[in-house]
PDB file of N, CA and C in Angstrom:
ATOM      1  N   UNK A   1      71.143 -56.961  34.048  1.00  0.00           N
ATOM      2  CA  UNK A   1      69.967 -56.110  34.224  1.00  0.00           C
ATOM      3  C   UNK A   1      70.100 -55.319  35.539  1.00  0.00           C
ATOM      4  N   UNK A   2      70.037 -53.787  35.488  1.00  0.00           N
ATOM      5  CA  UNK A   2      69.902 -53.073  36.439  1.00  0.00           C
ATOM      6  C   UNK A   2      69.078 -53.124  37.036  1.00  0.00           C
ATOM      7  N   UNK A   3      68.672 -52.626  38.840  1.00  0.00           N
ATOM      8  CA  UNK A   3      67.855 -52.919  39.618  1.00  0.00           C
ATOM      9  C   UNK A   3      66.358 -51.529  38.702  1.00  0.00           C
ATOM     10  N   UNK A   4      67.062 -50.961  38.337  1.00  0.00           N
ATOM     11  CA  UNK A   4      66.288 -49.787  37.714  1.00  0.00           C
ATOM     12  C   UNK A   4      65.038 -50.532  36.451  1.00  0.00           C
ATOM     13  N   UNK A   5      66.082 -51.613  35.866  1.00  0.00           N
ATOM     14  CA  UNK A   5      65.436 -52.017  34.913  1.00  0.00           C
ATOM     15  C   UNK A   5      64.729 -52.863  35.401  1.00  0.00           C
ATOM     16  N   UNK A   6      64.882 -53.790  36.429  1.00  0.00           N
ATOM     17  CA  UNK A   6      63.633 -54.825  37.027  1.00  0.00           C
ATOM     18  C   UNK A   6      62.442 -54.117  37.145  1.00  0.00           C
ATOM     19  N   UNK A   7      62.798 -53.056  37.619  1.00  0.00           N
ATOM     20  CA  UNK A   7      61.502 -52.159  38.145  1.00  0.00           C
ATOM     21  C   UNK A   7      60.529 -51.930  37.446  1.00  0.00           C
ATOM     22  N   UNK A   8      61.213 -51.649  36.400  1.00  0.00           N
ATOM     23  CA  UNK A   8      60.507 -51.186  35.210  1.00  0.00           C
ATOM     24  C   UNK A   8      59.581 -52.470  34.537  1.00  0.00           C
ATOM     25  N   UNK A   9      60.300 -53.346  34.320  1.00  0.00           N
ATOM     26  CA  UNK A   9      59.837 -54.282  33.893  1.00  0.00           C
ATOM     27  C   UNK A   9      58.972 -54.928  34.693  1.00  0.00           C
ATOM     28  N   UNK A  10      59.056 -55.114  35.891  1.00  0.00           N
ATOM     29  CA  UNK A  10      57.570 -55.173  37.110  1.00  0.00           C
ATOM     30  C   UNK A  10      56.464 -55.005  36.981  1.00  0.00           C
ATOM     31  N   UNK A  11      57.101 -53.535  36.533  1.00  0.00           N
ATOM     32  CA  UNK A  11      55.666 -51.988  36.770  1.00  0.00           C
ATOM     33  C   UNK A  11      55.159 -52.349  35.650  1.00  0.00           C
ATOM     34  N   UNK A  12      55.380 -52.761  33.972  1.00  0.00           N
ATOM     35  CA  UNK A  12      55.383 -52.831  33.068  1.00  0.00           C
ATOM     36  C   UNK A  12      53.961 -54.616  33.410  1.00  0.00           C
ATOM     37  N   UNK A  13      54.832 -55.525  33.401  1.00  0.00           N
ATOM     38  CA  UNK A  13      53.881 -56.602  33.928  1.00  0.00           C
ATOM     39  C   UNK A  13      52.606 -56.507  34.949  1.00  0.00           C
ATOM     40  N   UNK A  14      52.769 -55.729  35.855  1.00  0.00           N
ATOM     41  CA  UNK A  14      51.347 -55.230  37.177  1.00  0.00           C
ATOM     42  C   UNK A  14      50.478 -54.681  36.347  1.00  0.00           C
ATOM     43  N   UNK A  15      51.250 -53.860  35.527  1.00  0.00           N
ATOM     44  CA  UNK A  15      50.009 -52.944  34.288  1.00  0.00           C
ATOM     45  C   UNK A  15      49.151 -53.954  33.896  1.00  0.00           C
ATOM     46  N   UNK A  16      49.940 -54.451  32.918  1.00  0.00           N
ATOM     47  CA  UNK A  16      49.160 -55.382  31.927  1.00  0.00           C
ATOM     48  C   UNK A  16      48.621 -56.402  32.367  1.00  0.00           C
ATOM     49  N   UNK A  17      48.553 -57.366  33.932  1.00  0.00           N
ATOM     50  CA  UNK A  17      47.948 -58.010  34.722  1.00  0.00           C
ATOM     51  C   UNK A  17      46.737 -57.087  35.362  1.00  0.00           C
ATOM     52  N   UNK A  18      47.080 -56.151  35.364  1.00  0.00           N
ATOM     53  CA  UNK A  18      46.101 -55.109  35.978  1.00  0.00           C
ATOM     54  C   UNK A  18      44.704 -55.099  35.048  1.00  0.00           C
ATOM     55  N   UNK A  19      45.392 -54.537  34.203  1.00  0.00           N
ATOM     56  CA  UNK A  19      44.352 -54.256  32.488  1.00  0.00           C
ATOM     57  C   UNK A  19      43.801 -55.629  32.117  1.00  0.00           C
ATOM     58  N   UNK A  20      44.211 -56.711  32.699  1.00  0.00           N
ATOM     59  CA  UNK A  20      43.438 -57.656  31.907  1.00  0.00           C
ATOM     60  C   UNK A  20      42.630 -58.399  32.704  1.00  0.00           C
ATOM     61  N   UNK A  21      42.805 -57.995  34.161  1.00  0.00           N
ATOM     62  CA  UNK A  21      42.114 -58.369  35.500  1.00  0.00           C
ATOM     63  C   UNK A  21      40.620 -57.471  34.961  1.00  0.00           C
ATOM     64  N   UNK A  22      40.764 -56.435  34.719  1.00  0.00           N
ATOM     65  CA  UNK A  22      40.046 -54.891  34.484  1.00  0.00           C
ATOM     66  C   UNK A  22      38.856 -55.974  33.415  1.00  0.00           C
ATOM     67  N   UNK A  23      39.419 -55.912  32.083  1.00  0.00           N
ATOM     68  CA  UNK A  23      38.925 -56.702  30.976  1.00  0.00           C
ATOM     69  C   UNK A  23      38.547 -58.479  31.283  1.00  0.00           C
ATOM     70  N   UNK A  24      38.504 -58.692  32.444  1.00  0.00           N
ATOM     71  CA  UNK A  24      38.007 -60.254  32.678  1.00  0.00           C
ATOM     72  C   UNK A  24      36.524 -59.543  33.600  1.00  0.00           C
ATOM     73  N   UNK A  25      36.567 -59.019  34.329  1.00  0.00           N
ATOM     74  CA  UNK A  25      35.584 -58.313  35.478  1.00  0.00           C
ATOM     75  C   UNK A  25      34.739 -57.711  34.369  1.00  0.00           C
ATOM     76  N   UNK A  26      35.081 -56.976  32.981  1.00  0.00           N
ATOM     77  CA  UNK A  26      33.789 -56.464  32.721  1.00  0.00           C
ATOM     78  C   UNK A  26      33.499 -57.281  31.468  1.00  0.00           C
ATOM     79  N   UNK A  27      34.402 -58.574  31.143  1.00  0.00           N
ATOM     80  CA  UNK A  27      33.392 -59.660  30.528  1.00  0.00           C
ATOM     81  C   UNK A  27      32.207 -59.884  30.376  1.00  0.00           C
ATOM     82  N   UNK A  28      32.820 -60.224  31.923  1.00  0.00           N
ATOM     83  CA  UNK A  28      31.665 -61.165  33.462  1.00  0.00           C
ATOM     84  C   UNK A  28      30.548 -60.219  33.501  1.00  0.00           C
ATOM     85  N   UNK A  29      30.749 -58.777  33.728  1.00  0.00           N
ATOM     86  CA  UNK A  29      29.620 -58.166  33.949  1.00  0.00           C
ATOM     87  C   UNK A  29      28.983 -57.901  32.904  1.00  0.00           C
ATOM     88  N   UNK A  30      28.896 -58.316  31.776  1.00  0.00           N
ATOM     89  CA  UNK A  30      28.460 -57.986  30.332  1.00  0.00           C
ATOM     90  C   UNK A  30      27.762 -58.781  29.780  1.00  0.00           C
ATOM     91  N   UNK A  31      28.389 -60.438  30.813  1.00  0.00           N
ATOM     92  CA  UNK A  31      27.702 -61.969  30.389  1.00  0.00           C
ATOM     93  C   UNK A  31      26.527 -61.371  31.050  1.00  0.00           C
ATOM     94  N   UNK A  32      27.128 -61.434  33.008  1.00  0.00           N
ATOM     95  CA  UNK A  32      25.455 -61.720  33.445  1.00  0.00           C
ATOM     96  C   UNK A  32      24.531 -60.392  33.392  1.00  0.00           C
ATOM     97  N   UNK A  33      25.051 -59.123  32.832  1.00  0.00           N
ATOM     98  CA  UNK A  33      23.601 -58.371  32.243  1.00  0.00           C
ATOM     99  C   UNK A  33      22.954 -59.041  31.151  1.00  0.00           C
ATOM    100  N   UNK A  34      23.859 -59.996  30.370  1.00  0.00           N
ATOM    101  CA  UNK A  34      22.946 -60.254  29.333  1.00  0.00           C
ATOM    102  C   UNK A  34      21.821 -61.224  29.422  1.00  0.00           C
ATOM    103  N   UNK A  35      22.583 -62.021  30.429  1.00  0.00           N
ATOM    104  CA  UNK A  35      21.616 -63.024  30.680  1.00  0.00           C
ATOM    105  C   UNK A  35      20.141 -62.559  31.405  1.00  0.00           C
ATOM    106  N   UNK A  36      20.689 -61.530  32.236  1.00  0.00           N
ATOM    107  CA  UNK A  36      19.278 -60.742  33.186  1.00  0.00           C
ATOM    108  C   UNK A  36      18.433 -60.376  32.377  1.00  0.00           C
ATOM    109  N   UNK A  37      19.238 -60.104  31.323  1.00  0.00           N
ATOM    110  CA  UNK A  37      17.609 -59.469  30.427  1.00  0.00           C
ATOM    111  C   UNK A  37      17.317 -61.003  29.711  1.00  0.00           C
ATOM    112  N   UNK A  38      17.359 -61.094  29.545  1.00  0.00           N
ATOM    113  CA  UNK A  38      17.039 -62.580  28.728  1.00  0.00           C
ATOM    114  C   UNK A  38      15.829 -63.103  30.085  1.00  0.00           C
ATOM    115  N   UNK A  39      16.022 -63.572  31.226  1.00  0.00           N
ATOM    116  CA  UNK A  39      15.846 -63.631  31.969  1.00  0.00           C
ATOM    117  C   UNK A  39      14.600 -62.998  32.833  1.00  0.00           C
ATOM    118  N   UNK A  40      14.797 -61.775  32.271  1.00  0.00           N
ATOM    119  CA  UNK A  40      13.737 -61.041  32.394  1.00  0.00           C
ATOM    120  C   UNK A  40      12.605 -60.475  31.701  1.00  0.00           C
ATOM    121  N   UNK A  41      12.760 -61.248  29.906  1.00  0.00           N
ATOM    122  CA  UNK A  41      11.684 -60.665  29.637  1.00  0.00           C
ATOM    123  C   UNK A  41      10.497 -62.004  29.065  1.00  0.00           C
TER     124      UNK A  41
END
């Protein structure tokens, strides 16, 4: 494996750790709006 190709394959993994960091955070923010309204009425 070329140093070219590590790279790639890095950049490739940060993405998709990225995107699913992204998709855990607006879970979370989706649980506790739901609960606020619940909560609130």
């Amino acid at each position: 494996m070329t140093r070219k190709d590590k790279l790639e394959q890095t950049k490739k993994l940060a993405d998709l750790w990225y995107q699913q960091q992204k998709n855990q955070i607006y879970i979370m923010q989706q649980k506790e709006r739901r609960e606020f309204r619940c909560l609130k009425q």
